[in-house]
N, C-alpha and C. Protein backbone atom coordinates (compact mmCIF):
# COMPACT_ATOMS: atom_id res chain seq x y z
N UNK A 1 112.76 58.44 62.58
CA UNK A 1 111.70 59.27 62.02
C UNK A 1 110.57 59.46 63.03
N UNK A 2 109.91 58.45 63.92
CA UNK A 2 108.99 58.76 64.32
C UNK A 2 109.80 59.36 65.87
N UNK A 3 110.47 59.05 66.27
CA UNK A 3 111.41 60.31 67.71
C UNK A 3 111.40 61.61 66.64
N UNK A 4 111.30 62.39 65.83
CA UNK A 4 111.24 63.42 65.21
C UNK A 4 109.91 63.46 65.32
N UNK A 5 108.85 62.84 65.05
CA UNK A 5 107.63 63.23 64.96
C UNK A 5 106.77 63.15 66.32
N UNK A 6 107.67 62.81 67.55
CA UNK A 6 107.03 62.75 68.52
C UNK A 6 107.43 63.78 69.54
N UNK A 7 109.17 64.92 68.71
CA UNK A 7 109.53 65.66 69.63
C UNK A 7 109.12 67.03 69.30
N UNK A 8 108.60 67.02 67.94
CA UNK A 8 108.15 68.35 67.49
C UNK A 8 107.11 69.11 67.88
N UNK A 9 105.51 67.71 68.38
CA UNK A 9 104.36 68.08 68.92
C UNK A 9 105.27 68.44 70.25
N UNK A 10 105.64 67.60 71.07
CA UNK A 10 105.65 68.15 72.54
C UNK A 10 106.73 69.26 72.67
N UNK A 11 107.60 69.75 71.93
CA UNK A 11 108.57 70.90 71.93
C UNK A 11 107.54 72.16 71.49
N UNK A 12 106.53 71.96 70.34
CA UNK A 12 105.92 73.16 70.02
C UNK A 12 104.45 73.54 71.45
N UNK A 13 104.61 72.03 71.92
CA UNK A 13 103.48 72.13 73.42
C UNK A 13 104.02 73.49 74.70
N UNK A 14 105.14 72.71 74.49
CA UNK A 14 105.96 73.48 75.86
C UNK A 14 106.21 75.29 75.36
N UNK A 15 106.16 75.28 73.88
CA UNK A 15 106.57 76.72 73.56
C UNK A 15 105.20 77.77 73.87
N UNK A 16 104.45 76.70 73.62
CA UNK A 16 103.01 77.62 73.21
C UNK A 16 102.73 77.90 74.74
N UNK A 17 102.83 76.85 75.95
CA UNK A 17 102.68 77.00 77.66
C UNK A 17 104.13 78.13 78.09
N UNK A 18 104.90 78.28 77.70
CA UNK A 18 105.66 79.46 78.12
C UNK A 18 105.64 80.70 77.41
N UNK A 19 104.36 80.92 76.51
CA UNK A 19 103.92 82.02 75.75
C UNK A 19 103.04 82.62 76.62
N UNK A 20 102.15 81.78 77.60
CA UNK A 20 101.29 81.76 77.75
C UNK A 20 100.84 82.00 79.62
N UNK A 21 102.40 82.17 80.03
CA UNK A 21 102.86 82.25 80.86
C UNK A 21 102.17 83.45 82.27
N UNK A 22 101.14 83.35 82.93
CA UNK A 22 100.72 84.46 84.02
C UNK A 22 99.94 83.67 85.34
N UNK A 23 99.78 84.98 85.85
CA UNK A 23 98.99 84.54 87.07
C UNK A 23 98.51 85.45 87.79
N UNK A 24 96.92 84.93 88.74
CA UNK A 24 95.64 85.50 88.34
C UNK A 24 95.94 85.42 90.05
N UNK A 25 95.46 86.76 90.87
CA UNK A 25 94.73 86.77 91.85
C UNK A 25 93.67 87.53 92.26
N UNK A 26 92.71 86.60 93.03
CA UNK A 26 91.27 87.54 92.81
C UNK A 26 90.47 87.88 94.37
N UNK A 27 89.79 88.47 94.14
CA UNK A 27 89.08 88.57 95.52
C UNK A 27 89.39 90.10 95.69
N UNK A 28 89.04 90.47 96.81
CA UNK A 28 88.81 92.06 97.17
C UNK A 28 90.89 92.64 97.68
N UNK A 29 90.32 93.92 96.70
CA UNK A 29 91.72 94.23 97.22
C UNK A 29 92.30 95.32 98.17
N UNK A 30 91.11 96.23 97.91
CA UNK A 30 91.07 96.89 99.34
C UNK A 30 89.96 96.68 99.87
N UNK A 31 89.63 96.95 101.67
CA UNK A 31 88.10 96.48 102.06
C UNK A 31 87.90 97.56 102.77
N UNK A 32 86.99 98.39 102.94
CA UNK A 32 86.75 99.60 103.92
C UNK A 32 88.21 100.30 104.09
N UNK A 33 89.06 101.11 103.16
CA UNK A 33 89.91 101.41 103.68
C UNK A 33 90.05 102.68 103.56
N UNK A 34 91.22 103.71 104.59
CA UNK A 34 90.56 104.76 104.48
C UNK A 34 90.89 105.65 103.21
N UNK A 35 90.03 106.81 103.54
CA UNK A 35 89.46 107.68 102.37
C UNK A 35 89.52 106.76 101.08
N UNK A 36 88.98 105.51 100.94
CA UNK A 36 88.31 104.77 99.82
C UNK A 36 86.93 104.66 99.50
N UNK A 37 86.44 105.92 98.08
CA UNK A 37 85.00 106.18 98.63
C UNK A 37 83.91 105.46 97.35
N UNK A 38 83.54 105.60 97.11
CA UNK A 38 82.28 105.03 95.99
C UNK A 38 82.56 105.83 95.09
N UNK A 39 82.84 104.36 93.82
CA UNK A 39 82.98 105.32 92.50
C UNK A 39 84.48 105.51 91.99
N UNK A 40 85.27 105.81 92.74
CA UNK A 40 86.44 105.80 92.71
C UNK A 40 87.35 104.80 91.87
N UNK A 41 87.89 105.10 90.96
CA UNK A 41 88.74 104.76 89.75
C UNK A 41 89.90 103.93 90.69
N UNK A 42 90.29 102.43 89.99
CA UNK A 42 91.65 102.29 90.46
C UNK A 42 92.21 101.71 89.43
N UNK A 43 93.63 101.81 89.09
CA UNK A 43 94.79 101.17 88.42
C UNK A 43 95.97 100.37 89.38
N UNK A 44 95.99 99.39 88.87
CA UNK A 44 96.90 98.49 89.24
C UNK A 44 98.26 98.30 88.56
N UNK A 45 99.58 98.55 89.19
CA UNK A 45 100.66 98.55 88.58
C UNK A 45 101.59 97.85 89.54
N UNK A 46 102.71 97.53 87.98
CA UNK A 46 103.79 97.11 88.92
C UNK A 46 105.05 97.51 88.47
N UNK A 47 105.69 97.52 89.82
CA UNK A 47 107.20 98.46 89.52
C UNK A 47 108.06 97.35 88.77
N UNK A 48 108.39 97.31 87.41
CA UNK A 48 109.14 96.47 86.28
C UNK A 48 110.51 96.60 86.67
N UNK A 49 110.71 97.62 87.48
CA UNK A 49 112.82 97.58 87.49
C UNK A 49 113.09 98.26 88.95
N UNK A 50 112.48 97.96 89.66
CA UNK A 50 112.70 98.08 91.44
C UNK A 50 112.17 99.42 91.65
N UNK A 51 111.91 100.01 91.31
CA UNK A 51 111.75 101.56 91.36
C UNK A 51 110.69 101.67 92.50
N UNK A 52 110.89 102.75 93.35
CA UNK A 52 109.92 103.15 94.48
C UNK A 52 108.54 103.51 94.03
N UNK A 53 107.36 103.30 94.84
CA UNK A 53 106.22 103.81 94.17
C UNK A 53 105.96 105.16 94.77
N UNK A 54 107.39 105.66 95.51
CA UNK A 54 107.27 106.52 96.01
C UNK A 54 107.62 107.92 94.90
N UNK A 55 108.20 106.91 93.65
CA UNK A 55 108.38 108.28 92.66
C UNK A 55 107.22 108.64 91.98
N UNK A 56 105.84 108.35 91.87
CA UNK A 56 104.78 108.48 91.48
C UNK A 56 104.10 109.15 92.47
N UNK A 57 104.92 110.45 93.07
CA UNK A 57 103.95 110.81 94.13
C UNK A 57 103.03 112.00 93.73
N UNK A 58 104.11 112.62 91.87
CA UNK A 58 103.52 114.00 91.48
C UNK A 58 103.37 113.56 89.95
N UNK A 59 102.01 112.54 89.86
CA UNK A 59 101.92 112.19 88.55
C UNK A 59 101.40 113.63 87.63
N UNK A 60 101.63 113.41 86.54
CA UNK A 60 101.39 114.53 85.12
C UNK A 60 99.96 113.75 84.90
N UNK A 61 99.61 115.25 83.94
CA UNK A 61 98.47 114.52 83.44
C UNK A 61 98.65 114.00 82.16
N UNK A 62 97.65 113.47 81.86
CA UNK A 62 97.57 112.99 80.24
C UNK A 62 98.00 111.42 80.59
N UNK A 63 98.24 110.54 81.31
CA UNK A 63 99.10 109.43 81.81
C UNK A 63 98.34 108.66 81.22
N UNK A 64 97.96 107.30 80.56
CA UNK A 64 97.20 106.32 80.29
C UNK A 64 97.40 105.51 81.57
N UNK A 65 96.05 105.06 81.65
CA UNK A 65 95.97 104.18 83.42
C UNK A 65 95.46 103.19 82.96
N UNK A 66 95.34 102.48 81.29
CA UNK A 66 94.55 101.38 81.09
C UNK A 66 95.57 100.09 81.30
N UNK A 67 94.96 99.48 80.78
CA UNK A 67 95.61 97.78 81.01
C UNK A 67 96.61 98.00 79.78
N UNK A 68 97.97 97.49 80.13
CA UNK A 68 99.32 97.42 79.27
C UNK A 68 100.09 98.67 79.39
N UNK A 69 99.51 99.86 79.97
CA UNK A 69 100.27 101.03 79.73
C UNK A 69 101.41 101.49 80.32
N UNK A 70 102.50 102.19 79.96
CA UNK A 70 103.52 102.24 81.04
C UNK A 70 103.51 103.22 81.31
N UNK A 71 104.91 103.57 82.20
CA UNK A 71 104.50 104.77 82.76
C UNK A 71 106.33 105.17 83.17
N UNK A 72 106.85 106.04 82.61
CA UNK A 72 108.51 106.40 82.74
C UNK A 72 109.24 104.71 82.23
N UNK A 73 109.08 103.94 81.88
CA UNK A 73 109.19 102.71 81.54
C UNK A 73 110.00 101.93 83.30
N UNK A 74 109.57 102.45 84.11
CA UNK A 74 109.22 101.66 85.04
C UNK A 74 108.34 101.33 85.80
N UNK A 75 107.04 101.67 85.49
CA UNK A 75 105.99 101.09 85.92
C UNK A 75 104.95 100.60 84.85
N UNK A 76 104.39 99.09 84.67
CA UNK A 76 103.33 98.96 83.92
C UNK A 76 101.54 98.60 84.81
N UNK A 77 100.59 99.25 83.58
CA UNK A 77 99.43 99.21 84.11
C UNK A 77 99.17 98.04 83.92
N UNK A 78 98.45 97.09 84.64
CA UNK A 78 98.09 95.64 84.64
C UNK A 78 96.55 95.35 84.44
N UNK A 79 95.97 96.71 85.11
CA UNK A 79 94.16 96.52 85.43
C UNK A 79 93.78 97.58 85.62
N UNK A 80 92.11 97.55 85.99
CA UNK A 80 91.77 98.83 86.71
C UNK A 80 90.67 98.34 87.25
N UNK A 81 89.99 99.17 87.93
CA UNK A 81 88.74 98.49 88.97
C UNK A 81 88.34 99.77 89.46
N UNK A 82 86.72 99.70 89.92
CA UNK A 82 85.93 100.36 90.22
C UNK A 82 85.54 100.12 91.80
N UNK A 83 85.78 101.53 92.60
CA UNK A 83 85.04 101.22 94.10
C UNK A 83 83.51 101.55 94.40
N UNK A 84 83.00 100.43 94.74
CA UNK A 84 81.60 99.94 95.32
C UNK A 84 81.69 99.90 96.84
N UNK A 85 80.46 100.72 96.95
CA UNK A 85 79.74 100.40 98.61
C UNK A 85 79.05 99.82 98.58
N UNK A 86 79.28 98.35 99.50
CA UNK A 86 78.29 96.85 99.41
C UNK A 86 78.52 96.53 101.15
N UNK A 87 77.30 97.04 101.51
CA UNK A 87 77.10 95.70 102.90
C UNK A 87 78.04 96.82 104.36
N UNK A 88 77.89 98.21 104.11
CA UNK A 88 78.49 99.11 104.72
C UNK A 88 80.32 99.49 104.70
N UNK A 89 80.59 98.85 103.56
CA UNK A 89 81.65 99.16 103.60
C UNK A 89 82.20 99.68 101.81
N UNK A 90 83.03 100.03 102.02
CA UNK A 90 83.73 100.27 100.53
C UNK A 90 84.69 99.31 100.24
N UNK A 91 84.45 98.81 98.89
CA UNK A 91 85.46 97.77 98.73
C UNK A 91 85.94 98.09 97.28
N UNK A 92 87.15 97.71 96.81
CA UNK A 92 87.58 97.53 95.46
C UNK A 92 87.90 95.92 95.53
N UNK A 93 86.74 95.53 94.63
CA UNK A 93 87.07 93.95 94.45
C UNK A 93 87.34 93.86 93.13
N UNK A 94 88.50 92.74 92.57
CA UNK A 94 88.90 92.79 91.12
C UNK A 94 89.91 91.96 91.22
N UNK A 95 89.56 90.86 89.99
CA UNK A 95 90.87 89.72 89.84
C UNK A 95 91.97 90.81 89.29
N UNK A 96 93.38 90.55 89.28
CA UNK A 96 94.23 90.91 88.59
C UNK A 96 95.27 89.81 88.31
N UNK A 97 95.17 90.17 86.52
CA UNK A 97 96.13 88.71 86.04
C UNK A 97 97.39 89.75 85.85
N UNK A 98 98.80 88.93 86.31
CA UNK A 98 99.88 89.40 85.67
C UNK A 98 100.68 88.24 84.98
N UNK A 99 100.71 89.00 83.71
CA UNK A 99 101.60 88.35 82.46
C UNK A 99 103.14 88.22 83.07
N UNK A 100 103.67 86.93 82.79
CA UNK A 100 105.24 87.25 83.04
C UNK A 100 105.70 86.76 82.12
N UNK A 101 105.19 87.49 80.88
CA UNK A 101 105.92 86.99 79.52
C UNK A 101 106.06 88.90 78.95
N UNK A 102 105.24 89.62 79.38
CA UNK A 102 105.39 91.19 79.37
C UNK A 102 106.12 91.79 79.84
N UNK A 103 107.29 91.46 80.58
CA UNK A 103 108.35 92.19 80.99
C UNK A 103 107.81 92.11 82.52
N UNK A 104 106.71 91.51 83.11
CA UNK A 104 106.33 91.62 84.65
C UNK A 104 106.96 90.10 84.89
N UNK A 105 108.01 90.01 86.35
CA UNK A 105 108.07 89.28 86.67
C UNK A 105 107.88 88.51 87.94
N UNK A 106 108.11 87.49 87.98
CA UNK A 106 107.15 87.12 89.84
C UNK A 106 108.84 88.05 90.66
N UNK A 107 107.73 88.15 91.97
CA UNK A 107 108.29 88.94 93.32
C UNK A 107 108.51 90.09 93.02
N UNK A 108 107.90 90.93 91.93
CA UNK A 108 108.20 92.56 91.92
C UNK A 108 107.11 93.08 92.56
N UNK A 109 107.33 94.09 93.07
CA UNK A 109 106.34 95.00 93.88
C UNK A 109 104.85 95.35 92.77
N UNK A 110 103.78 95.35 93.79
CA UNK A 110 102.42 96.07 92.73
C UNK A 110 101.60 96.60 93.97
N UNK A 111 101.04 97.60 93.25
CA UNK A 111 100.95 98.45 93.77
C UNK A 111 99.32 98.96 93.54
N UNK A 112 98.23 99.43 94.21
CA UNK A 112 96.82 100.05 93.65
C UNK A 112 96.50 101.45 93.78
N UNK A 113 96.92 101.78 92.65
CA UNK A 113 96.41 103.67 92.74
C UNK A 113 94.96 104.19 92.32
N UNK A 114 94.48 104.54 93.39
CA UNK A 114 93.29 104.93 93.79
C UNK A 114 93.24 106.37 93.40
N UNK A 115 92.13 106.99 92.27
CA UNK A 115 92.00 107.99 91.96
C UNK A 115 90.08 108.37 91.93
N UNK A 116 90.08 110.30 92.05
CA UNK A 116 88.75 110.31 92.25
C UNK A 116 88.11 110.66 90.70
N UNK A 117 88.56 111.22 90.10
CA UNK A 117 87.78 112.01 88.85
C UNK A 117 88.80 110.86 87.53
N UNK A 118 89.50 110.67 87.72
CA UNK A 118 90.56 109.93 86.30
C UNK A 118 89.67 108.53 85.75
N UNK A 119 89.67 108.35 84.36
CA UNK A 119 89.30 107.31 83.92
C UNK A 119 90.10 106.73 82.97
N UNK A 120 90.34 106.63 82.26
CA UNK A 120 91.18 106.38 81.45
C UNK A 120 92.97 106.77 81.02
N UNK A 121 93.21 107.76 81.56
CA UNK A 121 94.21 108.94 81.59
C UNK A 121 93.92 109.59 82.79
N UNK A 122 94.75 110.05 83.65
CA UNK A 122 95.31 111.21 84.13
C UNK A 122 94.39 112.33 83.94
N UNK A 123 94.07 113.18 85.37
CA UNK A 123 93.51 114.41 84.80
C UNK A 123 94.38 115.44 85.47
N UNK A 124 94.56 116.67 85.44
CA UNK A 124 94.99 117.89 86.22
C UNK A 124 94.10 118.20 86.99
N UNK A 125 94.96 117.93 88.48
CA UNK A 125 94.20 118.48 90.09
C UNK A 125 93.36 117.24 90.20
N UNK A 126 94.01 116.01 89.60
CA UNK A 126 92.98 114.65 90.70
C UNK A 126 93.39 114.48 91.83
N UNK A 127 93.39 114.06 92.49
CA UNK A 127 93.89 113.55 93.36
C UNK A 127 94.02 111.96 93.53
N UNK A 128 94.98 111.41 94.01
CA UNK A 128 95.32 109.71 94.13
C UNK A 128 95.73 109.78 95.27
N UNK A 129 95.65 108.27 95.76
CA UNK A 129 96.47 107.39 96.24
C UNK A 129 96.67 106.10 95.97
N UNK A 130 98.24 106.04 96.68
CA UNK A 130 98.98 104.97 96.37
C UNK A 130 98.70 103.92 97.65
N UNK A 131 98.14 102.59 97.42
CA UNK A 131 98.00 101.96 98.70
C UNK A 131 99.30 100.05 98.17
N UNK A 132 100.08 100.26 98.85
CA UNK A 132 100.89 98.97 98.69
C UNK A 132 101.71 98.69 100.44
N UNK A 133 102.67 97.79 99.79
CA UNK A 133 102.75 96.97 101.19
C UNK A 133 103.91 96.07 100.76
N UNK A 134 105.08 95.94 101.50
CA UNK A 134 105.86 94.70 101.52
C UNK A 134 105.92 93.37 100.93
N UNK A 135 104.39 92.87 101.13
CA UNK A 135 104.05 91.79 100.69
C UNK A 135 103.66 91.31 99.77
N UNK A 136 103.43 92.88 98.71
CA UNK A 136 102.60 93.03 97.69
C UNK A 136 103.36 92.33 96.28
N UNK A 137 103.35 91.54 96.31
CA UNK A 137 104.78 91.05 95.06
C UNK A 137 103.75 89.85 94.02
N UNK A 138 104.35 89.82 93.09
CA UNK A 138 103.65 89.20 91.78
C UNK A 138 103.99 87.62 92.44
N UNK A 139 103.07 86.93 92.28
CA UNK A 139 103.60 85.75 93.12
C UNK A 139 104.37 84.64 91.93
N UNK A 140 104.42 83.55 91.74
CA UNK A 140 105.34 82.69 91.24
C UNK A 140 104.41 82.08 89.91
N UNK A 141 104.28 82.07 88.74
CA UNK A 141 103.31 81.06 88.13
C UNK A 141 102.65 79.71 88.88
N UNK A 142 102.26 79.31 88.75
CA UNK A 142 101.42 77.78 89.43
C UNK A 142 101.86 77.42 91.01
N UNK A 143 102.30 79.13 91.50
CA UNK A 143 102.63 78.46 92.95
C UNK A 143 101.61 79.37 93.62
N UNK A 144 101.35 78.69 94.99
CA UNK A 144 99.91 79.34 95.49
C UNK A 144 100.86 80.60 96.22
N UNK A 145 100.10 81.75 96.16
CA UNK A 145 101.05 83.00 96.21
C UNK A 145 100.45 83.43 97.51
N UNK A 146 101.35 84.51 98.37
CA UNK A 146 101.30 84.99 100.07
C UNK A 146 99.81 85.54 100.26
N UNK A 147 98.88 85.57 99.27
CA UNK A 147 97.71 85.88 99.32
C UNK A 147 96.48 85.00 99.60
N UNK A 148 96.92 83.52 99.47
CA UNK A 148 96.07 82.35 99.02
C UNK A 148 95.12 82.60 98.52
N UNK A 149 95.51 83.36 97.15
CA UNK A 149 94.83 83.54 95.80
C UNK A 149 93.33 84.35 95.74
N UNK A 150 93.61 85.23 97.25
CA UNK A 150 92.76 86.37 97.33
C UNK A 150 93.24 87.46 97.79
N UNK A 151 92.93 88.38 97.76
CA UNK A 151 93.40 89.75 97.78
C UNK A 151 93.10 90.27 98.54
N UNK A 152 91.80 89.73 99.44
CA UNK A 152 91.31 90.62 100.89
C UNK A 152 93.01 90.84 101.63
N UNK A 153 93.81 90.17 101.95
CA UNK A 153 94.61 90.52 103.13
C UNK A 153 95.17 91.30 102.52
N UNK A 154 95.08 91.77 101.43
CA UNK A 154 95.70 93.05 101.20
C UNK A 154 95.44 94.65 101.70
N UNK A 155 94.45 94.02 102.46
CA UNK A 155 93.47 95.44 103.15
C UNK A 155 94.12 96.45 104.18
N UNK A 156 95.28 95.85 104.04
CA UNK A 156 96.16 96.64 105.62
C UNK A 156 97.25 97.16 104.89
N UNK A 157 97.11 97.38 103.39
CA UNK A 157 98.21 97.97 103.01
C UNK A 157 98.51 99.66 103.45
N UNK A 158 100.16 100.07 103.33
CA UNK A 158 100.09 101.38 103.77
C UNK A 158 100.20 102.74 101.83
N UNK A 159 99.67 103.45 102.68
CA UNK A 159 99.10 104.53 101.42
C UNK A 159 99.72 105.92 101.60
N UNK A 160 100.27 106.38 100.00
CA UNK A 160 100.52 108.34 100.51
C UNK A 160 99.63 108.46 99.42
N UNK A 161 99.02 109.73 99.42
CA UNK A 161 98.64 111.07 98.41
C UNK A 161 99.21 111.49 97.93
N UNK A 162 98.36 112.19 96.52
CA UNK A 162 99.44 113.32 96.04
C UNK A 162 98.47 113.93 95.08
N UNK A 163 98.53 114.56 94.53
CA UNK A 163 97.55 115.32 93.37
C UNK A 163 98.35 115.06 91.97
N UNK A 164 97.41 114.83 90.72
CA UNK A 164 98.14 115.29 89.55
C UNK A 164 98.19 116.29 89.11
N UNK A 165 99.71 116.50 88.39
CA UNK A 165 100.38 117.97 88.02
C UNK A 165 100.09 118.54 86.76
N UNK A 166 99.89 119.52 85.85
CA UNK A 166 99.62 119.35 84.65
C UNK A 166 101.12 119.10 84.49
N UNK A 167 101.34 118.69 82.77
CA UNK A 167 102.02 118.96 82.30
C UNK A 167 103.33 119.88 81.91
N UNK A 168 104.28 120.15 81.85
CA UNK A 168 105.37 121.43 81.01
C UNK A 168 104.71 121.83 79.92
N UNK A 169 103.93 120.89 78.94
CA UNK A 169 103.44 121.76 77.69
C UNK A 169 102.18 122.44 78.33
N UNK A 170 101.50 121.98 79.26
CA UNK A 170 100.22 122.64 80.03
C UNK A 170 100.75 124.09 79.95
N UNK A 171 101.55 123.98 80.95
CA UNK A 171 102.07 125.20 81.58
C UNK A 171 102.07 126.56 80.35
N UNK A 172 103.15 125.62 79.25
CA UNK A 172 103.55 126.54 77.56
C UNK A 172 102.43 127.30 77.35
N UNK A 173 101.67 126.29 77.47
CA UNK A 173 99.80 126.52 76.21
C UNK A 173 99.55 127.61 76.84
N UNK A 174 99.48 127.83 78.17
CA UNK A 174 98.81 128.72 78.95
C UNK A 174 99.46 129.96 79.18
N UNK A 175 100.95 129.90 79.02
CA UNK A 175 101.48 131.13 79.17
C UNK A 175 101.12 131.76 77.50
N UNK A 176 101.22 130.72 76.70
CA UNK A 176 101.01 131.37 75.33
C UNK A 176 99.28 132.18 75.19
N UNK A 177 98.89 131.57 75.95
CA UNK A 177 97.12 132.07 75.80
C UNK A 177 97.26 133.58 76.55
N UNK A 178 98.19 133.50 77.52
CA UNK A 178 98.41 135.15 78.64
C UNK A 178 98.80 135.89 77.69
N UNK A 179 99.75 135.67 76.74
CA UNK A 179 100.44 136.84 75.85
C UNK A 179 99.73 137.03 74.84
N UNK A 180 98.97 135.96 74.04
CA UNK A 180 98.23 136.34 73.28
C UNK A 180 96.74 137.40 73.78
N UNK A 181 96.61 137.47 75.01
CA UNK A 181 95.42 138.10 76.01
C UNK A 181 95.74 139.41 76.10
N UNK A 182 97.31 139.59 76.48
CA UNK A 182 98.06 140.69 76.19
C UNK A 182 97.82 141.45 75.01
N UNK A 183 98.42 140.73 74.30
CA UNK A 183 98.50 141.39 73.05
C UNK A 183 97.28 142.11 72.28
N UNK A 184 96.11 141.41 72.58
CA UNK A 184 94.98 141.66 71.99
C UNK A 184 94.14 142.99 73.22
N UNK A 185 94.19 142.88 74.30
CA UNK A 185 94.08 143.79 74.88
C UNK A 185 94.93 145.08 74.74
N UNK A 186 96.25 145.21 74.32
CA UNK A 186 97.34 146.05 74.20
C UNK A 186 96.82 147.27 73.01
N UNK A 187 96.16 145.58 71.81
CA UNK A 187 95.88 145.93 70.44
C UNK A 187 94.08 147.21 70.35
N UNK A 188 93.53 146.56 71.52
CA UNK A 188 92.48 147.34 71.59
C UNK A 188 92.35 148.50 72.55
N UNK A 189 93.06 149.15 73.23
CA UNK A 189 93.61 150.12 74.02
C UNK A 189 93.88 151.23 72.84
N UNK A 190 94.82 151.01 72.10
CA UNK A 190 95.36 151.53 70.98
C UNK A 190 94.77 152.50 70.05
């Protein structure tokens, strides 16, 4: 009886520590880098099923860029962060925790997309970039990760551009607004 009452606390211990399961790295994540300007919106993601971050080169709009959001269900949003000019340089400084109980697991690629006008969502005609790197991988729970648990050396990561696209229903709405423009012009000619 009491080996029953002594395996239940430490079995429900261990359940509640692998619920609970992430890991945090903090410190600056880009530092003066280029075209990184003041003000500037960033989201932090990571590729969930190997996928290139090179397929996010012609994001849509309407996208949610907050914390948990996905994105084609291979990329999830983890964070976001704001760029500051401090001390002559531009920096995006910002812990980022990743859950690996959310489907993120250690050694997958992550990635920081840097946008100028987007806050929350996606806009049509922002412009981004993507700044990542080889090294950029979710590191291990309780193991000290290729960063030593700061993010400055992430400053040499490599980056592409791209603009966001509207939408296919964008496109609909707007051809529907031309014909209806038509029509009503057609109607007053008449």
């Amino acid at each position: 009886m009491k080996i029953k009452q002594l395996i239940l606390p430490a079995t429900s211990i261990l359940f509640a520590a692998s619920l609970s399961a992430s890991v945090t790295i903090s410190g600056t994540s880009l530092n003066n880098a280029t075209t990184l300007a003041d003000g500037q919106v960033a989201a932090y993601l990571v590729s969930t099923d190997g996928s290139s971050f090179g397929d996010l080169s012609s994001l849509t709009a309407g996208l949610s860029i907050t914390d948990s959001a996905t994105y084609g269900g291979s990329f999830a949003f983890v964070g976001d962060a704001t760029a500051s000019f401090f001390f002559g340089a531009t920096t995006l400084a910002s812990g980022i925790t990743f859950d690996l109980t959310g489907g993120i697991d250690a050694g997958e690629a992550f990635a920081v997309l840097v946008y100028n006008a987007s806050t929350t969502n996606t806009v049509v005609a922002d412009s981004f970039q993507i700044w990542t790197a080889g090294d950029w991988t979710v590191p291990s729970e309780g193991a000290l990760n290729s960063f030593g648990s700061d993010f400055t050396t992430l400053s040499a990561g490599s980056s592409f551009s791209g603009s966001v696209v509207p939408e296919p229903s964008t496109f609909a709405a707007l051809a529907g607004l031309c014909a209806l423009g038509a029509v009503m012009v057609r109607r007053r000619r008449a």
